[in-house]
N, C-alpha and C. Protein backbone atom coordinates (compact mmCIF):
# COMPACT_ATOMS: atom_id res chain seq x y z
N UNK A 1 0.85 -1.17 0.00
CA UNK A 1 0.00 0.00 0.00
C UNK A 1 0.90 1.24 0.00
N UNK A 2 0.98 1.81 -1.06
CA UNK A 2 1.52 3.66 -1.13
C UNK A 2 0.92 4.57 -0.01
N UNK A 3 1.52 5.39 0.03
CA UNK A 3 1.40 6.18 1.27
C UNK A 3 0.16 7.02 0.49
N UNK A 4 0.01 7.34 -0.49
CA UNK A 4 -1.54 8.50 -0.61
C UNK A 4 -2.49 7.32 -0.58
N UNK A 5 -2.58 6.23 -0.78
CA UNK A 5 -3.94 5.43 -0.43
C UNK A 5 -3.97 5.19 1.46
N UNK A 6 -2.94 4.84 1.84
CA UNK A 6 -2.87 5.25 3.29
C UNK A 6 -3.21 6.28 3.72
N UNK A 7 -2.78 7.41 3.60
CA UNK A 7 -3.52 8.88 3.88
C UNK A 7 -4.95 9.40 3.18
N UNK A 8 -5.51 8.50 2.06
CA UNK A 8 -7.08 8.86 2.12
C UNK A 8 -7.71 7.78 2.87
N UNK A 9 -7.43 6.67 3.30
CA UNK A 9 -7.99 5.83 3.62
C UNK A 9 -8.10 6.46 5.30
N UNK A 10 -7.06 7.13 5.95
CA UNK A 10 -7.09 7.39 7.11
C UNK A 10 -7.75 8.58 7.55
N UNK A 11 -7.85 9.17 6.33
CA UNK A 11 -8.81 10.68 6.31
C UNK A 11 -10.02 10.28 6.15
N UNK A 12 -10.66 9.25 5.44
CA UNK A 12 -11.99 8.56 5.47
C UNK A 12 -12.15 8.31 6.86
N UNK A 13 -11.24 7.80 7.60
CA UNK A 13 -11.68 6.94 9.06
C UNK A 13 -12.02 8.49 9.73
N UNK A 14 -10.91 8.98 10.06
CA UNK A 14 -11.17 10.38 10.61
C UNK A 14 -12.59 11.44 10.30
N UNK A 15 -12.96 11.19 9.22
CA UNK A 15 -14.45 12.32 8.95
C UNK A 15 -15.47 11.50 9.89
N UNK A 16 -15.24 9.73 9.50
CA UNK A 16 -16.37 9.50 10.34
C UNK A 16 -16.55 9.05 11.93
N UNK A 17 -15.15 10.11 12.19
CA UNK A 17 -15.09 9.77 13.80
C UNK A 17 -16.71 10.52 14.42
N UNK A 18 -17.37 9.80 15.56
CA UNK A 18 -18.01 10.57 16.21
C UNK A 18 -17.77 11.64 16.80
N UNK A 19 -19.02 12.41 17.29
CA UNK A 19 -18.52 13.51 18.33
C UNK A 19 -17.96 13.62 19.70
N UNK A 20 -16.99 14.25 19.40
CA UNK A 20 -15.58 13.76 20.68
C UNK A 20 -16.03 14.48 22.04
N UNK A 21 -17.45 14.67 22.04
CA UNK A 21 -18.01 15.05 23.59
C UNK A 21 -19.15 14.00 23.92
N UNK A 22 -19.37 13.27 22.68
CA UNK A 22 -20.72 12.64 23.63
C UNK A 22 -20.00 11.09 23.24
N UNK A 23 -18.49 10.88 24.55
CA UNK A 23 -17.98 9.40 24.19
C UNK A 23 -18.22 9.43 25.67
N UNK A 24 -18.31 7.51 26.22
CA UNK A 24 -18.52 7.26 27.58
C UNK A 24 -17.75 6.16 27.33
N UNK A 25 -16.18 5.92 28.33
CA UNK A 25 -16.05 4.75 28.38
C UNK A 25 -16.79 3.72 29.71
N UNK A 26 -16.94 3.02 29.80
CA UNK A 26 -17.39 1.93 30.58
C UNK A 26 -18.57 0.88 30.42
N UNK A 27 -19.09 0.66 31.18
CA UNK A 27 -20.28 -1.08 31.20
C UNK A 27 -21.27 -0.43 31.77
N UNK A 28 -22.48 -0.72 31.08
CA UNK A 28 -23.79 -0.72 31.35
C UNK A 28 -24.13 -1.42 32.13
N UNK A 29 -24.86 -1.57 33.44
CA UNK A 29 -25.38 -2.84 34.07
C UNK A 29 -26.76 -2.19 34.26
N UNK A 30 -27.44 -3.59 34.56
CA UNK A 30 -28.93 -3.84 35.31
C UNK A 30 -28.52 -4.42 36.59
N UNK A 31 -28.98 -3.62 37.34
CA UNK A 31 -28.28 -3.96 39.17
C UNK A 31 -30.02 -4.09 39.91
N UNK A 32 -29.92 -4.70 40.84
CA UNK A 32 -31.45 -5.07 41.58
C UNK A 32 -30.89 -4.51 43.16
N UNK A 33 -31.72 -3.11 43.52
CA UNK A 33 -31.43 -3.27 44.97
C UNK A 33 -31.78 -3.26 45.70
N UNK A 34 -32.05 -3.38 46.73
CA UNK A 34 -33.10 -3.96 48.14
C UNK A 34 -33.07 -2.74 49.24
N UNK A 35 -34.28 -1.87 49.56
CA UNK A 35 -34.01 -1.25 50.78
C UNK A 35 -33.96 -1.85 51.82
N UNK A 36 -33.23 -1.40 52.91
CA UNK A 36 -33.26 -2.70 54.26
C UNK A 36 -34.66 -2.25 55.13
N UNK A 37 -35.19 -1.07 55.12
CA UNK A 37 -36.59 -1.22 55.64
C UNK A 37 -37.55 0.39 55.09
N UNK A 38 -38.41 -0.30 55.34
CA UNK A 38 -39.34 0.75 54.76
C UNK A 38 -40.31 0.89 53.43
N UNK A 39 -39.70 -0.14 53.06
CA UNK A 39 -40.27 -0.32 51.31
C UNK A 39 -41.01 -1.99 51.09
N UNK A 40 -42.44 -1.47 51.20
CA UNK A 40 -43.14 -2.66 50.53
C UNK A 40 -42.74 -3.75 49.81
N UNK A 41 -42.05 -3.04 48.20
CA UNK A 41 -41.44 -3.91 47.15
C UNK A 41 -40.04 -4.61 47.70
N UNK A 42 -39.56 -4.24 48.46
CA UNK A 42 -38.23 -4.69 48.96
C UNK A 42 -38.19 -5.47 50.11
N UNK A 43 -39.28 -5.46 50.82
CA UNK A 43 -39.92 -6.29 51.76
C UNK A 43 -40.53 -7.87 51.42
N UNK A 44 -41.35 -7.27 50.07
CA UNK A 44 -41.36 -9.07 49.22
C UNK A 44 -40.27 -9.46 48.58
N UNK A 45 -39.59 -8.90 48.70
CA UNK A 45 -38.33 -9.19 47.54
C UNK A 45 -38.11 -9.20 46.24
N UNK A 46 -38.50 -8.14 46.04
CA UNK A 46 -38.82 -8.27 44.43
C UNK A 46 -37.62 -6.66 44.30
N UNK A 47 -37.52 -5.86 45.18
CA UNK A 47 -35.95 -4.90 45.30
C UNK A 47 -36.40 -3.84 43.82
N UNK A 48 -35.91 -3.48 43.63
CA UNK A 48 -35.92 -2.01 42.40
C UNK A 48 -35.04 -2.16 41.45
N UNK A 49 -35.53 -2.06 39.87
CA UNK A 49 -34.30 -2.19 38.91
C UNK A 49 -33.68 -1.12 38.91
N UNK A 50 -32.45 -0.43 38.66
CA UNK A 50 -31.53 0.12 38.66
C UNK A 50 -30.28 0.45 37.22
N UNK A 51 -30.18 1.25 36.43
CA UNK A 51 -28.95 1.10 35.27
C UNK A 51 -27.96 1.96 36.19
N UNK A 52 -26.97 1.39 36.26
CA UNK A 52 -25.20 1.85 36.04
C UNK A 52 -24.46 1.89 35.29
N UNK A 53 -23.38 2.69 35.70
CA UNK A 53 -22.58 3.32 34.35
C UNK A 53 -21.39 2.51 35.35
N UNK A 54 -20.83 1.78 35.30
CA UNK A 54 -19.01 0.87 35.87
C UNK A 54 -18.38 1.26 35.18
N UNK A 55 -17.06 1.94 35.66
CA UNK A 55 -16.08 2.52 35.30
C UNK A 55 -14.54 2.06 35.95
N UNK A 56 -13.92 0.97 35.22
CA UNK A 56 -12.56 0.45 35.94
C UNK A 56 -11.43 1.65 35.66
N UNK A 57 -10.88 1.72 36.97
CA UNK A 57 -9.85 2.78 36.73
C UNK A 57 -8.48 1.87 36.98
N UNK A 58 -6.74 2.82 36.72
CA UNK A 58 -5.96 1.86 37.07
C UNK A 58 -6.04 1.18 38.73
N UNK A 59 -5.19 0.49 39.13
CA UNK A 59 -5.35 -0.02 40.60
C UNK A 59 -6.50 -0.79 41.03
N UNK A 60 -7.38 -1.19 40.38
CA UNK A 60 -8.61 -2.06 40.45
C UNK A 60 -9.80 -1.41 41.05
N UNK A 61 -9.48 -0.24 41.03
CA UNK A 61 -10.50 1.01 41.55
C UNK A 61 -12.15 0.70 40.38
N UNK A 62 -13.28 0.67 40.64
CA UNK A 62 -14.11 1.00 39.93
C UNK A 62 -15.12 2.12 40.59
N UNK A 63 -15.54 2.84 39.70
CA UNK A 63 -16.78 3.96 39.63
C UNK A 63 -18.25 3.39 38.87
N UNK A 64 -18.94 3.26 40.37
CA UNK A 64 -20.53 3.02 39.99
C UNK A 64 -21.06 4.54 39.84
N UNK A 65 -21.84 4.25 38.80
CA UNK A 65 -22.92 5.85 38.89
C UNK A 65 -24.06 5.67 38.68
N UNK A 66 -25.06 5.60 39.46
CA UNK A 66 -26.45 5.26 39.25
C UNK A 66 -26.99 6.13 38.17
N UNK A 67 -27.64 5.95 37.34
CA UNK A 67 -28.60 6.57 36.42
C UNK A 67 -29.90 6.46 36.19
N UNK A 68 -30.70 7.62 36.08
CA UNK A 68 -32.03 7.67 35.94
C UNK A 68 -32.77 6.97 34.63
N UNK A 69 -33.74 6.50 34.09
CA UNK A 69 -34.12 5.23 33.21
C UNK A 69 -33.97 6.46 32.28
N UNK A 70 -34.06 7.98 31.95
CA UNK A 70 -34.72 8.48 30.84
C UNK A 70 -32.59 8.53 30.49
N UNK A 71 -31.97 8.54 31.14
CA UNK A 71 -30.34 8.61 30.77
C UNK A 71 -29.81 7.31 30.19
N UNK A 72 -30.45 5.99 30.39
CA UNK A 72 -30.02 4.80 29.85
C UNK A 72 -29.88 4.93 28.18
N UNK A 73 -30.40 5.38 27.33
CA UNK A 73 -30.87 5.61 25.88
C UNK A 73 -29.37 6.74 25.50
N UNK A 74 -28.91 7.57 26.24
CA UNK A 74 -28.20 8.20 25.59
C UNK A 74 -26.60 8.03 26.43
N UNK A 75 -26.63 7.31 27.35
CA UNK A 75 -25.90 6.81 28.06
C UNK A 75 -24.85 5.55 27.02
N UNK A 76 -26.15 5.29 26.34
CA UNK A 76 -26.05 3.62 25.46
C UNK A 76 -25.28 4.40 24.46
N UNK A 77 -25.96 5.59 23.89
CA UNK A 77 -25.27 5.96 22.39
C UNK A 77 -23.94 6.42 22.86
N UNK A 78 -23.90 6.88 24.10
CA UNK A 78 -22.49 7.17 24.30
C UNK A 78 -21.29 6.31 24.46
N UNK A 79 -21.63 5.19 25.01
CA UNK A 79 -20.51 4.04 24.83
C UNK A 79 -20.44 3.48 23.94
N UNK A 80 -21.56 3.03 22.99
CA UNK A 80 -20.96 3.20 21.09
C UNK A 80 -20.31 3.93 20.33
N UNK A 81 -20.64 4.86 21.12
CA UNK A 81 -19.50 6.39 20.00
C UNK A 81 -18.48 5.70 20.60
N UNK A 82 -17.99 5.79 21.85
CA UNK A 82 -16.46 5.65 22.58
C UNK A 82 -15.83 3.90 22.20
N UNK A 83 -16.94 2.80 21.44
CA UNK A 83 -16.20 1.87 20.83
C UNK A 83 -16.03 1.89 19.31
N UNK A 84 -17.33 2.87 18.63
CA UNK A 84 -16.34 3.52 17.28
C UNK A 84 -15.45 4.11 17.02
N UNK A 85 -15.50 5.24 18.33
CA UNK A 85 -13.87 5.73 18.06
C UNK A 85 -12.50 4.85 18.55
N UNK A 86 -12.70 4.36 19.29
CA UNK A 86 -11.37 3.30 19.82
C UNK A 86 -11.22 2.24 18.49
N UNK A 87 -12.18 1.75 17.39
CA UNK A 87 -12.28 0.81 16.42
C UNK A 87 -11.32 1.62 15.26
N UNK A 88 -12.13 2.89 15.48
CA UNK A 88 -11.33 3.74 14.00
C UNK A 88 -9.71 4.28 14.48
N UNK A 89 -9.66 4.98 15.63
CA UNK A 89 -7.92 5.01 16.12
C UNK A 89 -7.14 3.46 15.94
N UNK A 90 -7.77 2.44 16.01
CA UNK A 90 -7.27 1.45 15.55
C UNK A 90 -6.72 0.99 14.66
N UNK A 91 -7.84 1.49 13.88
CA UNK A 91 -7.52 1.33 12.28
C UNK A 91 -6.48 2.36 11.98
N UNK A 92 -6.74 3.31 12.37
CA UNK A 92 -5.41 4.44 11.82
C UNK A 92 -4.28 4.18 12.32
N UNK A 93 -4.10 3.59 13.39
CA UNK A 93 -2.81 3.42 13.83
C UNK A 93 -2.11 1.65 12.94
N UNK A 94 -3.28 0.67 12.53
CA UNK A 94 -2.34 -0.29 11.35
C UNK A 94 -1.93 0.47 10.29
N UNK A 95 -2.43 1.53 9.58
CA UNK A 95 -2.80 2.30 8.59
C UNK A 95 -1.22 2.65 8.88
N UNK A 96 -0.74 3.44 10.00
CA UNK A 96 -0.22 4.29 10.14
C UNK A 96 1.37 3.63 10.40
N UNK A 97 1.17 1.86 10.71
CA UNK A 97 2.23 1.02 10.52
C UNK A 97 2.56 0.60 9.33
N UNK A 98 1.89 0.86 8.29
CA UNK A 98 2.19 1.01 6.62
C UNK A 98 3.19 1.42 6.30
N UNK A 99 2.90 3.36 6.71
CA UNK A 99 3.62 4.11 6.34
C UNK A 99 5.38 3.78 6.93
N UNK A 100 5.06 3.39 8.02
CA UNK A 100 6.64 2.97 9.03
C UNK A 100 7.18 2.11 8.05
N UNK A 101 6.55 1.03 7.92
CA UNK A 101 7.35 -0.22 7.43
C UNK A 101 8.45 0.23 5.85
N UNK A 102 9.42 -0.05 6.25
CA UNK A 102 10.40 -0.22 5.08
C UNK A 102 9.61 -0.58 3.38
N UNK A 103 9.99 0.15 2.66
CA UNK A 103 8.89 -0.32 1.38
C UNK A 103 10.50 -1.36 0.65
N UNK A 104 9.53 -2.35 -0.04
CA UNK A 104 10.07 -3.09 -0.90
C UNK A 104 11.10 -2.59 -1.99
N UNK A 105 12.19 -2.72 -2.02
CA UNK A 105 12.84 -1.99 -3.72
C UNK A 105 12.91 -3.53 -4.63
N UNK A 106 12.89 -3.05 -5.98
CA UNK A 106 13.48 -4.30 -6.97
C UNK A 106 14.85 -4.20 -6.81
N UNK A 107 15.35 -5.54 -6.91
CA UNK A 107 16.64 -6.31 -6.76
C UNK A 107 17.29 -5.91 -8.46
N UNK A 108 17.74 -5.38 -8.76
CA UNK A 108 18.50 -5.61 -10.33
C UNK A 108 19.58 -6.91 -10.35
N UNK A 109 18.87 -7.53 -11.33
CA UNK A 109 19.74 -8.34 -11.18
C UNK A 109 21.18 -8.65 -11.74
C-alpha cells in the first residue's frame, strides 16, 4: 500500500469519527437493589431495577454511577460512540504502521 492510499484511507476513518463530547467509556449494568426497611417492594423481595454506568480505573478502583431510566438511551449511544472511536484510532494506527514499514525496492539483477 503507497502512502496516498494510506492517507485517504485514514482521512476517510477520521471524517467518520463521532462527536468527541458525547464518548462514555465503561459497562452498562442492570443492578437489583433492596431497601433494608421501609419499602413494601423490597420487603417481598422483588428490590428495584436500577442502570449503572461501571467505570474500571488503574489499581482495580471502579466507579458506579447510578442513572435515571430516561439517561439509559443516551448513556447507550455514548458508549458506542467511545467503541467507534477506539475501532477507527485502531484502524489508523495499522494504517499508520504502513507508512513505518520499510517499502520493498526491486533487486537488479
Amino acid at each position: 500500500m503507497n502512502v496516498s492510499t494510506v492517507a485517504a484511507k485514514r482521512a476517510k476513518l477520521a471524517a467518520s469519527f463521532p462527536s468527541s463530547t458525547e464518548i462514555l467509556r465503561g459497562s452498562l449494568l442492570r443492578r437489583r437493589i433492596r431497601h433494608r426497611s421501609g419499602c413494601a417492594t423490597c420487603a417481598n423481595g422483588k428490590g428495584h431495577l436500577v442502570w449503572v454506568l461501571a467505570v474500571s480505573y488503574p489499581g482495580g478502583r471502579t466507579k458506579q454511577i447510578s442513572l435515571s431510566p430516561d439517561q439509559k438511551s443516551m448513556v447507550q449511544q455514548w458508549l458506542r460512540n467511545y467503541q467507534k472511536l477506539k475501532a477507527a484510532l485502531e484502524r489508523i494506527c495499522e494504517l499508520n504502521h504502513h507508512i513505518l514499514r520499510p517499502t520493498k525496492r526491486k533487486v537488479k539483477p
